[in-house]
N, C-alpha and C. Protein backbone atom coordinates (compact mmCIF):
# COMPACT_ATOMS: atom_id res chain seq x y z
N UNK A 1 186.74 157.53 116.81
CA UNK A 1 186.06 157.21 118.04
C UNK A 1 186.79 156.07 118.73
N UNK A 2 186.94 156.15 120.04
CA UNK A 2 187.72 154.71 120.59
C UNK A 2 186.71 154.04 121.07
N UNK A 3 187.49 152.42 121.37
CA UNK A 3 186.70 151.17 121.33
C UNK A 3 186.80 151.15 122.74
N UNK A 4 185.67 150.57 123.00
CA UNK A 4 185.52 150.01 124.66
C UNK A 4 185.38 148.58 124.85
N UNK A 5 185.81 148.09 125.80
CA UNK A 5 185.94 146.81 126.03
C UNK A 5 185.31 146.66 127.35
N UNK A 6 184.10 145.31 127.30
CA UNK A 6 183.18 145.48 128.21
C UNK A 6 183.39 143.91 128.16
N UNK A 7 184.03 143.54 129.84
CA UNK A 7 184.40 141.75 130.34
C UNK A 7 183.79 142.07 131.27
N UNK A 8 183.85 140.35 131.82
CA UNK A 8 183.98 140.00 132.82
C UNK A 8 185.22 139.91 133.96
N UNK A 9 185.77 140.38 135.39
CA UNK A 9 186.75 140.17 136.00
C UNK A 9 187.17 139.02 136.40
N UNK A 10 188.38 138.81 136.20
CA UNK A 10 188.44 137.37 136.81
C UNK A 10 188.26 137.21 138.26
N UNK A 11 187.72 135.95 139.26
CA UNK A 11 186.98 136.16 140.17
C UNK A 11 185.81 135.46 140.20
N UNK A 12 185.38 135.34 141.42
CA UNK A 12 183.92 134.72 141.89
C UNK A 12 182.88 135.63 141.69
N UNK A 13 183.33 137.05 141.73
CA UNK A 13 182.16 137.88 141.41
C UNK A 13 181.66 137.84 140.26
N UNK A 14 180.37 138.67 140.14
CA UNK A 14 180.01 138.69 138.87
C UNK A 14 179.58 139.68 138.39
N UNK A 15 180.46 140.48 138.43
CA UNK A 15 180.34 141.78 137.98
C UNK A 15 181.17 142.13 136.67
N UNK A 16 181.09 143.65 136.51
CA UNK A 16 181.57 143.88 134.85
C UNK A 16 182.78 144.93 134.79
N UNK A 17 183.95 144.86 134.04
CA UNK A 17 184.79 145.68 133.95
C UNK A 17 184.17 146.46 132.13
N UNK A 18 184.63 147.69 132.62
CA UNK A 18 184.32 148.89 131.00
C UNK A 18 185.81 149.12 131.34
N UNK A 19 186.13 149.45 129.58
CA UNK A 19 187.54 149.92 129.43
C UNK A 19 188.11 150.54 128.45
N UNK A 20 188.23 151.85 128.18
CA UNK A 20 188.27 152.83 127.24
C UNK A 20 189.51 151.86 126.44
N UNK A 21 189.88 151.25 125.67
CA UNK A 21 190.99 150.77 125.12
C UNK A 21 192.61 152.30 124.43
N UNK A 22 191.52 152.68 124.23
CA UNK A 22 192.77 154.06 123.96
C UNK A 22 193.66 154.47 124.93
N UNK A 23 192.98 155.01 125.52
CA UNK A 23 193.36 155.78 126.95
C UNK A 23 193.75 154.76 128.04
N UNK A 24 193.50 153.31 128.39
CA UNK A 24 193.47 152.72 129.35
C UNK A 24 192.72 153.09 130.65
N UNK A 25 191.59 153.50 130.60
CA UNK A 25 190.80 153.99 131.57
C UNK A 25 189.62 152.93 131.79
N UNK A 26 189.48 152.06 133.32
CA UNK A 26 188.44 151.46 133.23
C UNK A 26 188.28 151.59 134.72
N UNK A 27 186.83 150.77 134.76
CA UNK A 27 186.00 151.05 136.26
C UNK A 27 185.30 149.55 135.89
N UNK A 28 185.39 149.03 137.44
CA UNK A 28 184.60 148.31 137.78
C UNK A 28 183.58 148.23 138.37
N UNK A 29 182.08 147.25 137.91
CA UNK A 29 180.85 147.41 138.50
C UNK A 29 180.73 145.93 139.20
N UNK A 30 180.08 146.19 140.61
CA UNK A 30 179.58 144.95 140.79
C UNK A 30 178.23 144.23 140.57
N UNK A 31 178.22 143.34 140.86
CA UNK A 31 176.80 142.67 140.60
C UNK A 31 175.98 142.86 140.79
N UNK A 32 174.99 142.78 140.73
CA UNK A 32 173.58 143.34 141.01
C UNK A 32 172.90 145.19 140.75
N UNK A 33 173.38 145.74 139.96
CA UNK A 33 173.77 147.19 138.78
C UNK A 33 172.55 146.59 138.21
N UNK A 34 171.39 147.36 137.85
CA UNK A 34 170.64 147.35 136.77
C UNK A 34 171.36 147.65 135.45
N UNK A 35 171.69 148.83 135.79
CA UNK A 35 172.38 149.69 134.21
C UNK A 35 174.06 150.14 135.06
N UNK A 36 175.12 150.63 134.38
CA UNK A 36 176.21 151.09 134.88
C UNK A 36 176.92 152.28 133.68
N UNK A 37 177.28 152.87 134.30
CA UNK A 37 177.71 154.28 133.41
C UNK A 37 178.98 154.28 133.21
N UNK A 38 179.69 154.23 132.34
CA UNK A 38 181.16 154.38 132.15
C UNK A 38 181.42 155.73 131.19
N UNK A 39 182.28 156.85 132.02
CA UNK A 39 182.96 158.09 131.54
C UNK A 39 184.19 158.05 131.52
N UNK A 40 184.89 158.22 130.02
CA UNK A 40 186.44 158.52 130.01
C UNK A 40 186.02 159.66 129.94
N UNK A 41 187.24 160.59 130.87
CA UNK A 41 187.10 161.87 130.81
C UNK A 41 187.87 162.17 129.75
N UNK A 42 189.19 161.54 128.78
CA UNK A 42 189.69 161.81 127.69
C UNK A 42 189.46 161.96 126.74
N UNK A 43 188.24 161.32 126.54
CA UNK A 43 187.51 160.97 125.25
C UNK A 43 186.11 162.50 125.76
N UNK A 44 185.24 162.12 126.34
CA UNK A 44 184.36 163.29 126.34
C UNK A 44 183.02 161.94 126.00
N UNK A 45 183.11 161.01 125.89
CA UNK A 45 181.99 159.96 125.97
C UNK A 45 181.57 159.14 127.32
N UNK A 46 180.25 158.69 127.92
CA UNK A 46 179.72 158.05 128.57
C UNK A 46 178.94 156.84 127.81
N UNK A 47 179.30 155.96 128.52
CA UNK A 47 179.23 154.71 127.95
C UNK A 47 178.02 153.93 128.84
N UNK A 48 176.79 153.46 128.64
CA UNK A 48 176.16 153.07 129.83
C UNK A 48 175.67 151.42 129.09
N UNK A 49 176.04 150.51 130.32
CA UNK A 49 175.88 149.06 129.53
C UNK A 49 174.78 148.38 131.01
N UNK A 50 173.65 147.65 130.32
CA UNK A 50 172.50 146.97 131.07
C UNK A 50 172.64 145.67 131.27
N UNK A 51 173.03 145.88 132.72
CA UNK A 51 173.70 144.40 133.04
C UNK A 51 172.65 143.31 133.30
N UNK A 52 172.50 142.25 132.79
CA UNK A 52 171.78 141.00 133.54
C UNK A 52 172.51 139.74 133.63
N UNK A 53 172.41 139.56 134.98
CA UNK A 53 173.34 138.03 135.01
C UNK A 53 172.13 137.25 134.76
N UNK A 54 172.42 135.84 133.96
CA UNK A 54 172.00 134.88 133.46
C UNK A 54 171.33 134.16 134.21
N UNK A 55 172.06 134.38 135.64
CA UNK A 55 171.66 133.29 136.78
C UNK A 55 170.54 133.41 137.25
N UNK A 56 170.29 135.44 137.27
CA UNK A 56 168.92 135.65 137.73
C UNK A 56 167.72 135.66 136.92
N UNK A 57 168.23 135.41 135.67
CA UNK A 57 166.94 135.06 134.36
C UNK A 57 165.77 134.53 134.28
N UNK A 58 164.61 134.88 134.02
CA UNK A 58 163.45 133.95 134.49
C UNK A 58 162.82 134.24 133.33
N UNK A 59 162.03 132.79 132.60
CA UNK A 59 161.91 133.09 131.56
C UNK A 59 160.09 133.64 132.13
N UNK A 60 159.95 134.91 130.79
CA UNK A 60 158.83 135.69 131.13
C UNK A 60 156.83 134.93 131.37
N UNK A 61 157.21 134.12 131.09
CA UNK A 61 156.21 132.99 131.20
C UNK A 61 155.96 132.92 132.37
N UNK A 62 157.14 132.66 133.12
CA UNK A 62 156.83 132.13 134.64
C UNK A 62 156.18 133.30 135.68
N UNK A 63 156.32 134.60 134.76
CA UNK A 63 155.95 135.43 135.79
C UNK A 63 154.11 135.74 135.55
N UNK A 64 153.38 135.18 134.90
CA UNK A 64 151.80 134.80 134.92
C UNK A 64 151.46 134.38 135.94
């Protein structure tokens, strides 16, 4: 099975790079993505990663 590699881009944004490491196949998501889907078509896998930036975090308390 190949490994995926899931960063950050370098940049002000804050969004997420996926990256089939085998194949060299990646896609970038930007910020604000609930969830984001990553397909190597080489492999025959979809990869889906649930993004939350930190910044928008609220701890669940506050929402009472």
């Amino acid at each position: 099975m190949s490994r995926y590699i899931v960063e950050s881009p370098d940049g002000p944004e804050r969004g997420i790079r996926v990256t089939c490491e085998e194949h060299g196949e990646s896609e970038e998501f930007p910020a604000g993505h609930a969830k984001a889907a990553f397909y190597c078509e080489f492999c025959g896998y979809e990869v889906e990663v649930a993004l939350r930036d930190a910044h928008d975090w609220k701890d669940t308390g506050e929402m009472c």
